[in-house]
C-alpha atoms as a PDB file:
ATOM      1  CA  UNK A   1       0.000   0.000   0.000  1.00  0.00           C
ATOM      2  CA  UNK A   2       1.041   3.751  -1.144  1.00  0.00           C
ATOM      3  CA  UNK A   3       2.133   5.997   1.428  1.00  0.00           C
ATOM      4  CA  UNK A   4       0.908   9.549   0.874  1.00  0.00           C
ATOM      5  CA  UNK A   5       2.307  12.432   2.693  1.00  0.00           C
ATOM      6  CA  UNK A   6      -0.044  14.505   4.837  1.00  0.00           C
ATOM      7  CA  UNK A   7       0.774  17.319   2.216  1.00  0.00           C
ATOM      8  CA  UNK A   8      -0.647  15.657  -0.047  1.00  0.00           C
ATOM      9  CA  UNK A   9      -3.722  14.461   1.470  1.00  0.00           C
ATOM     10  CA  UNK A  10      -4.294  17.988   2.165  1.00  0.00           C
ATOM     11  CA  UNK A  11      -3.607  18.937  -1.585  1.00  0.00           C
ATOM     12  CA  UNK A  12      -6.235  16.386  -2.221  1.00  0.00           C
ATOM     13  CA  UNK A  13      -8.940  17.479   0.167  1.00  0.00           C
ATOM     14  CA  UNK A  14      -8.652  21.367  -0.724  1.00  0.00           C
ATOM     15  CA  UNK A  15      -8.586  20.335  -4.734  1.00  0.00           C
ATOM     16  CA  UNK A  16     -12.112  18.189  -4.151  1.00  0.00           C
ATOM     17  CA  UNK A  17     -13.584  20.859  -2.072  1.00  0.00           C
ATOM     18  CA  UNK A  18     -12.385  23.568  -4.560  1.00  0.00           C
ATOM     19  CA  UNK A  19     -13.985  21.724  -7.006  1.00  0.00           C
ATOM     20  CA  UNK A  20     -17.300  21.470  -5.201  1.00  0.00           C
ATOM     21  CA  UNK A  21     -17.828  25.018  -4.556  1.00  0.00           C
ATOM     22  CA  UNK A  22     -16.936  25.420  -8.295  1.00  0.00           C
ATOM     23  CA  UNK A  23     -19.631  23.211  -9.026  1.00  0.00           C
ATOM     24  CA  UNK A  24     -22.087  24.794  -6.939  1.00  0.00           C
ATOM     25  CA  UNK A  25     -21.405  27.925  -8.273  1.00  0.00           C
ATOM     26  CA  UNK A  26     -21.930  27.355 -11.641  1.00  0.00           C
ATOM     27  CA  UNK A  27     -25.800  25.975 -11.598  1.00  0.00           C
ATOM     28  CA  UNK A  28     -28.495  27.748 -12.635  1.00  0.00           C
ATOM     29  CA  UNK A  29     -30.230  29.442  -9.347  1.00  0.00           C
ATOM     30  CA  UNK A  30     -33.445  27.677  -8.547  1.00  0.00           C
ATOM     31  CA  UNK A  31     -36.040  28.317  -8.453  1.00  0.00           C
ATOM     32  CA  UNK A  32     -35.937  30.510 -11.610  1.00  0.00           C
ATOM     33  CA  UNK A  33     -39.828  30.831 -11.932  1.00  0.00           C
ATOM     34  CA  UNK A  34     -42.536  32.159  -9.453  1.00  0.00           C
ATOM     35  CA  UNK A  35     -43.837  29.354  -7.043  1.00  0.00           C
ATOM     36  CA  UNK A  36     -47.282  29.018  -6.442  1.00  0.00           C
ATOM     37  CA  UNK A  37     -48.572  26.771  -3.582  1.00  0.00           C
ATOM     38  CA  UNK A  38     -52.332  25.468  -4.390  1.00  0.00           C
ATOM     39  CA  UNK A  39     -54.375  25.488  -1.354  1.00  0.00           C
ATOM     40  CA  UNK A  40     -57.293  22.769  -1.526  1.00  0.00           C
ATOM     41  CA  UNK A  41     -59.374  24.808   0.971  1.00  0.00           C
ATOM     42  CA  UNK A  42     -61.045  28.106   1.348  1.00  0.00           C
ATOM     43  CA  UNK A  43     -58.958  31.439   2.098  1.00  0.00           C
ATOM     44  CA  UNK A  44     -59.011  32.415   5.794  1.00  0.00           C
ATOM     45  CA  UNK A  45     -58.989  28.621   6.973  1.00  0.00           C
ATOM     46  CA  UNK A  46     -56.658  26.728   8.862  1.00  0.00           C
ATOM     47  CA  UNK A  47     -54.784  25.438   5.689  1.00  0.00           C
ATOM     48  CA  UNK A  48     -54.463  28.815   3.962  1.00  0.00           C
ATOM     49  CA  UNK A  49     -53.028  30.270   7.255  1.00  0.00           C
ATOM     50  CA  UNK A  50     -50.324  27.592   6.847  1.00  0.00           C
ATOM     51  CA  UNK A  51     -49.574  28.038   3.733  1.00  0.00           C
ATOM     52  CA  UNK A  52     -49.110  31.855   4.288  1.00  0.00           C
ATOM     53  CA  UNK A  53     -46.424  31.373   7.059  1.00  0.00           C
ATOM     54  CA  UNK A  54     -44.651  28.869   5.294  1.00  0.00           C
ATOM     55  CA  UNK A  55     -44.523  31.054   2.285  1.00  0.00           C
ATOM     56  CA  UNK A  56     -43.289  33.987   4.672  1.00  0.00           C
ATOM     57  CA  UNK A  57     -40.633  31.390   6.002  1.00  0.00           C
ATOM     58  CA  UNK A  58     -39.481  30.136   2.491  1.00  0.00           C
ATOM     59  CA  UNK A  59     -39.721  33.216   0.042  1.00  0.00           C
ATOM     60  CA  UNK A  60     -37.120  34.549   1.651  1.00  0.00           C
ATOM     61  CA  UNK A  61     -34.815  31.909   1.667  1.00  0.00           C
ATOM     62  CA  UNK A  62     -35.589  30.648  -1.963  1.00  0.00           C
ATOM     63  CA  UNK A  63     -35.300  34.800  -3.139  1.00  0.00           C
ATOM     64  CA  UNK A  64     -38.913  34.430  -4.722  1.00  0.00           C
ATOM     65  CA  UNK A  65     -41.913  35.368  -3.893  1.00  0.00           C
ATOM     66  CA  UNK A  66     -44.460  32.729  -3.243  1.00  0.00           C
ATOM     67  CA  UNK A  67     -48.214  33.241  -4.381  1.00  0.00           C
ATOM     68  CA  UNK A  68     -50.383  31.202  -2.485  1.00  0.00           C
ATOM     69  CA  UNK A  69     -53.999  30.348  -5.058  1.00  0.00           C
ATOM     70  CA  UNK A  70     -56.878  28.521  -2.713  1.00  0.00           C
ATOM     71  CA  UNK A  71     -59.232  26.256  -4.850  1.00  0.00           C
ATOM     72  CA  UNK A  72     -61.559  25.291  -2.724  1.00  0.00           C
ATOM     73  CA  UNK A  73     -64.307  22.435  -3.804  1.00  0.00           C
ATOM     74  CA  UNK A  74     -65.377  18.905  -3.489  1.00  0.00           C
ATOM     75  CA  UNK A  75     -62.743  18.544  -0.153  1.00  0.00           C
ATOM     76  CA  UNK A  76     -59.651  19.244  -1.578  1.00  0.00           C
ATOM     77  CA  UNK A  77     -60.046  16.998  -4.933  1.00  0.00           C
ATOM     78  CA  UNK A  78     -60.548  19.797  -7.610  1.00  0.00           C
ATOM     79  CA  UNK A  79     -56.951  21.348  -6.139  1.00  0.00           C
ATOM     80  CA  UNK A  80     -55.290  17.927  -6.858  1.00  0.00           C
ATOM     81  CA  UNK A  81     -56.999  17.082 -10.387  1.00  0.00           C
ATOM     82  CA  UNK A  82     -55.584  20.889 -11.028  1.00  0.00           C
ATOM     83  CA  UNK A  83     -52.249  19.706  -9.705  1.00  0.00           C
ATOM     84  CA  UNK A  84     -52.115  16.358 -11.952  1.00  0.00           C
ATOM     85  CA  UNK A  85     -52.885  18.027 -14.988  1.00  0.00           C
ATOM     86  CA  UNK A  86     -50.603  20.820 -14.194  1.00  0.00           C
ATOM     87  CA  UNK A  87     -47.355  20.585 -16.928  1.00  0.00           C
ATOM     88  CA  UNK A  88     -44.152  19.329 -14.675  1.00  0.00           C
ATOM     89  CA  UNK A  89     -42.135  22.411 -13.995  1.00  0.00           C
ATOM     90  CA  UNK A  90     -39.143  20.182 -12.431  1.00  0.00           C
END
């Protein structure tokens, strides 16, 4: 077995980490579209109040602002046909 020096085990460790902030970087900021959050209940209920403070929470940290659209109806099932026919936005 190969015995490296601790030189250049550090080399090593400070070229991978180099390359991961490289990496990180250089992608695309996400999200790079507005994010809406579809609420399967009323406005002013328990659900939409939830939704507001976790978009408060999260807009901020994501740099977007986050739209919240309620679509009440038929206990929630109209919002999630809406969201399976929705086109995939990744």
């Amino acid at each position: 077995m190969a015995k490296f020096s601790r030189k250049w085990i550090l080399a090593l460790v400070a070229s991978m980490a180099l390359q991961t902030i490289l990496s990180a970087v250089a992608q695309e900021a996400w999200p790079t579209k507005r994010v809406t959050f579809l609420v399967g209940f009323s406005a002013g209920g328990f659900a939409d109040s939830v939704a507001r403070m976790i978009a408060n929470k999260l807009g901020p940290r994501l740099k977007q602002n986050i739209i919240i659209q309620n679509m009440d109806g038929a206990g929630g099932s109209t919002a999630a046909r809406q969201i399976t026919v929705s086109p995939p936005d990744g």
